[in-house]
C-alpha atoms as a PDB file:
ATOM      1  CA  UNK A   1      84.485 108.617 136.712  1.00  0.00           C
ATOM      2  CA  UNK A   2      86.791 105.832 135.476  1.00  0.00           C
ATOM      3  CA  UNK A   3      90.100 106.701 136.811  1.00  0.00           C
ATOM      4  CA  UNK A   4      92.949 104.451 135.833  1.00  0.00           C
ATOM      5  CA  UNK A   5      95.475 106.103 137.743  1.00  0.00           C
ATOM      6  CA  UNK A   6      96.825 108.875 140.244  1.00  0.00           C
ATOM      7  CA  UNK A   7     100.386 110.346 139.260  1.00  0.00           C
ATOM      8  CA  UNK A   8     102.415 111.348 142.475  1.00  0.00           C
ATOM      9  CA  UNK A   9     104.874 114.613 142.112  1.00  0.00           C
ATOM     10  CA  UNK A  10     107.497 114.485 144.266  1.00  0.00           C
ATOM     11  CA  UNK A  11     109.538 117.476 144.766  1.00  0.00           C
ATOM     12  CA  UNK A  12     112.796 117.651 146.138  1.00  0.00           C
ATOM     13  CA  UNK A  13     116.189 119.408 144.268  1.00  0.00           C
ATOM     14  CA  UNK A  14     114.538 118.053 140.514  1.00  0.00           C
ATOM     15  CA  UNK A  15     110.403 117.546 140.374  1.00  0.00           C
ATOM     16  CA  UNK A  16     109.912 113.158 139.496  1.00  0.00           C
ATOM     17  CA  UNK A  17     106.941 111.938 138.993  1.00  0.00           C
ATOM     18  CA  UNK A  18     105.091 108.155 140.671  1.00  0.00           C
ATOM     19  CA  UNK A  19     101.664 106.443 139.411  1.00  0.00           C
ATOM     20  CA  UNK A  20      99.336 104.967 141.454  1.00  0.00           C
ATOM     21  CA  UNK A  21      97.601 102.391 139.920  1.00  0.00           C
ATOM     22  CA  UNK A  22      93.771 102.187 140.705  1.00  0.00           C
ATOM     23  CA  UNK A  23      93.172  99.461 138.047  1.00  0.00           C
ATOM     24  CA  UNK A  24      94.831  96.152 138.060  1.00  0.00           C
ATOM     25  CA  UNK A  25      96.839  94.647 134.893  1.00  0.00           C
ATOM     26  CA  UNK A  26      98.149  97.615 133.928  1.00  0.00           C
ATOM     27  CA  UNK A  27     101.760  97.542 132.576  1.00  0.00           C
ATOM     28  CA  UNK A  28     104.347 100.542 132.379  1.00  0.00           C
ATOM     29  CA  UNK A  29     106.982 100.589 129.808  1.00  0.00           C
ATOM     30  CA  UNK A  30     109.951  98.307 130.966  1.00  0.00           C
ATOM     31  CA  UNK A  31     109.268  98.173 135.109  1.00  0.00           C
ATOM     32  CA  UNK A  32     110.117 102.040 135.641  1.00  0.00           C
ATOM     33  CA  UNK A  33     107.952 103.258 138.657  1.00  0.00           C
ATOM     34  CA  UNK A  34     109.761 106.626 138.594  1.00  0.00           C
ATOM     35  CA  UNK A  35     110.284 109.576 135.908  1.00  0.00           C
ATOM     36  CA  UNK A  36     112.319 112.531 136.030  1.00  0.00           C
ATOM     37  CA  UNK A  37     111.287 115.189 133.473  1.00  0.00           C
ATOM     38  CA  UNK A  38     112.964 116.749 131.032  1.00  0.00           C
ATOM     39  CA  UNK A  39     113.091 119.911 132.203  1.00  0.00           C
ATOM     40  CA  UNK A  40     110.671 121.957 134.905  1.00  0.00           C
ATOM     41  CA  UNK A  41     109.412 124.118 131.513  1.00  0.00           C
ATOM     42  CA  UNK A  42     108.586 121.176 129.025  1.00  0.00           C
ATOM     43  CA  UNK A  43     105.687 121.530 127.452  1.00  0.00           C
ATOM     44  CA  UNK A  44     105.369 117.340 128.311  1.00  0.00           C
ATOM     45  CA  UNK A  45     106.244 117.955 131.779  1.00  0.00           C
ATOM     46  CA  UNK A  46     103.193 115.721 133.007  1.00  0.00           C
ATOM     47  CA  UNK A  47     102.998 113.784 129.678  1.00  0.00           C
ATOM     48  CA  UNK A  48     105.800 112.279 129.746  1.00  0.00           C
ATOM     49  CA  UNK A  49     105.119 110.228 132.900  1.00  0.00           C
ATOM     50  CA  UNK A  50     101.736 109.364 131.103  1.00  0.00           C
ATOM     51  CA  UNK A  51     103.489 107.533 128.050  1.00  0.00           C
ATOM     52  CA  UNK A  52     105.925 105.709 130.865  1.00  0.00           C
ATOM     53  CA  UNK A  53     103.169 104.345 133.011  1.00  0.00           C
ATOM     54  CA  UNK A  54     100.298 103.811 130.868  1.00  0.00           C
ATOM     55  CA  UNK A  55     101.618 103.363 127.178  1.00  0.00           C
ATOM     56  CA  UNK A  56      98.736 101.490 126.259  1.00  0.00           C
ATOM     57  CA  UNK A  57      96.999 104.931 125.174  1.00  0.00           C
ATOM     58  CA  UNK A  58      99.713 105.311 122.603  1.00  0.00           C
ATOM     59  CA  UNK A  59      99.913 102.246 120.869  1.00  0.00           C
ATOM     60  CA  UNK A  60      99.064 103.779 117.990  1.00  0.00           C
ATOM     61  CA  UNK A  61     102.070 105.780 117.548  1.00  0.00           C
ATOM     62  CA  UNK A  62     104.898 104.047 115.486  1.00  0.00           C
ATOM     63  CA  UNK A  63     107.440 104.893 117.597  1.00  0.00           C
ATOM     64  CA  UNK A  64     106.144 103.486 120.502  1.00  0.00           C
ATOM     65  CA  UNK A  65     108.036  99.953 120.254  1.00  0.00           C
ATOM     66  CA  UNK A  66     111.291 101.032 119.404  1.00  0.00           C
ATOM     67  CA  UNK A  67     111.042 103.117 122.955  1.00  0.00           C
ATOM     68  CA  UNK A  68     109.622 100.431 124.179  1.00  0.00           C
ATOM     69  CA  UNK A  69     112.643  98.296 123.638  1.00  0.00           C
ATOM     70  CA  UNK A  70     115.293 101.240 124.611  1.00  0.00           C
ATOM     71  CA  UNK A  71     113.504 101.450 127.965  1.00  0.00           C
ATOM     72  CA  UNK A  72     112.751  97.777 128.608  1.00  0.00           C
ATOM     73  CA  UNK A  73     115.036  97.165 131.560  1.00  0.00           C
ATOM     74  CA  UNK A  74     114.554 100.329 133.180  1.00  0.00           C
ATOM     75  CA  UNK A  75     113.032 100.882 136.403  1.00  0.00           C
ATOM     76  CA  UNK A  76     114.006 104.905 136.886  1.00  0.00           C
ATOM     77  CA  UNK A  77     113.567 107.331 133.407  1.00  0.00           C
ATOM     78  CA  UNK A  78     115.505 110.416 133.881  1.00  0.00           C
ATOM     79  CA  UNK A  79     114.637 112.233 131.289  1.00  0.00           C
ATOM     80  CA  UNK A  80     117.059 115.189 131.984  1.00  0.00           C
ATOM     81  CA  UNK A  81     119.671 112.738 131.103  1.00  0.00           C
ATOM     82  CA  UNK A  82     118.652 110.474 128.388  1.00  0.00           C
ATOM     83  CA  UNK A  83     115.709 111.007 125.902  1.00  0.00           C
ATOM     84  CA  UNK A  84     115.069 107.437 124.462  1.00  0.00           C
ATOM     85  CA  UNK A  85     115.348 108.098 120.381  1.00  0.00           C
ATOM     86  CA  UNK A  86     112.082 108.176 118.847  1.00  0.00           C
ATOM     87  CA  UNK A  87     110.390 109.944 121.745  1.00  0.00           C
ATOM     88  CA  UNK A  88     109.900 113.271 120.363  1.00  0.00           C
ATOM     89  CA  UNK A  89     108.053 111.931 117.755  1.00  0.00           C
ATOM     90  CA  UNK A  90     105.254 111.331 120.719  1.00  0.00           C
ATOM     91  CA  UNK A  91     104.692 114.924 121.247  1.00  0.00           C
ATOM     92  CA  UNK A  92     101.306 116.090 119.958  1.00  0.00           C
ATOM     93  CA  UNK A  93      99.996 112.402 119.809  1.00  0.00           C
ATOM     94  CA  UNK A  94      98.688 112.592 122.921  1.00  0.00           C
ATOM     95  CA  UNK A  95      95.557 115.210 122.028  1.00  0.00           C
ATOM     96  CA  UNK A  96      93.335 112.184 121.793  1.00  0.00           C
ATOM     97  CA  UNK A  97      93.044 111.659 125.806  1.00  0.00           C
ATOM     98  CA  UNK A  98      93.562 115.106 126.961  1.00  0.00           C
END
């Protein structure tokens, strides 16, 4: 098995979400260690996180460095309260490492 990470859900009055890193070198979008979903019933509940912490399996996507840039000095993505523009655009891209 070649694990690359471990995502963390934290529960408490909303659900976030924490990777553990087992691979060095890997970089997140901007420094964010923490994401909030969207809501509890997204269908990118768990997603979501993925494209945060390990965008480097989306680079493909074109939208990917304008979020990139909208996100770049974050450290905390609440995505209940602010959906970078572009992001939806994501969804469905991410059948090729499910």
């Amino acid at each position: 098995m070649n694990a690359v990470f471990i995502i963390l859900e934290q529960q408490g009055n909303r659900i976030s979400y924490q990777m553990f890193y087992l691979r060095e070198g890997i970089k997140t979008i901007g420094n964010i260690k923490t994401v909030v979903p969207e809501s509890t019933d997204s269908n990118s509940l768990l997603m979501d996180s993925v494209i945060a912490f390990y965008p480097e399996w989306f680079s493909k996507c074109k939208s990917l460095p304008g979020i990139m840039s909208q996100l770049k000095d974050k450290d905390f993505l609440d995505l209940d309260q602010e959906m970078p523009e572009g992001s939806k655009n994501l969804e469905g891209k991410q059948d090729h490492i499910i």
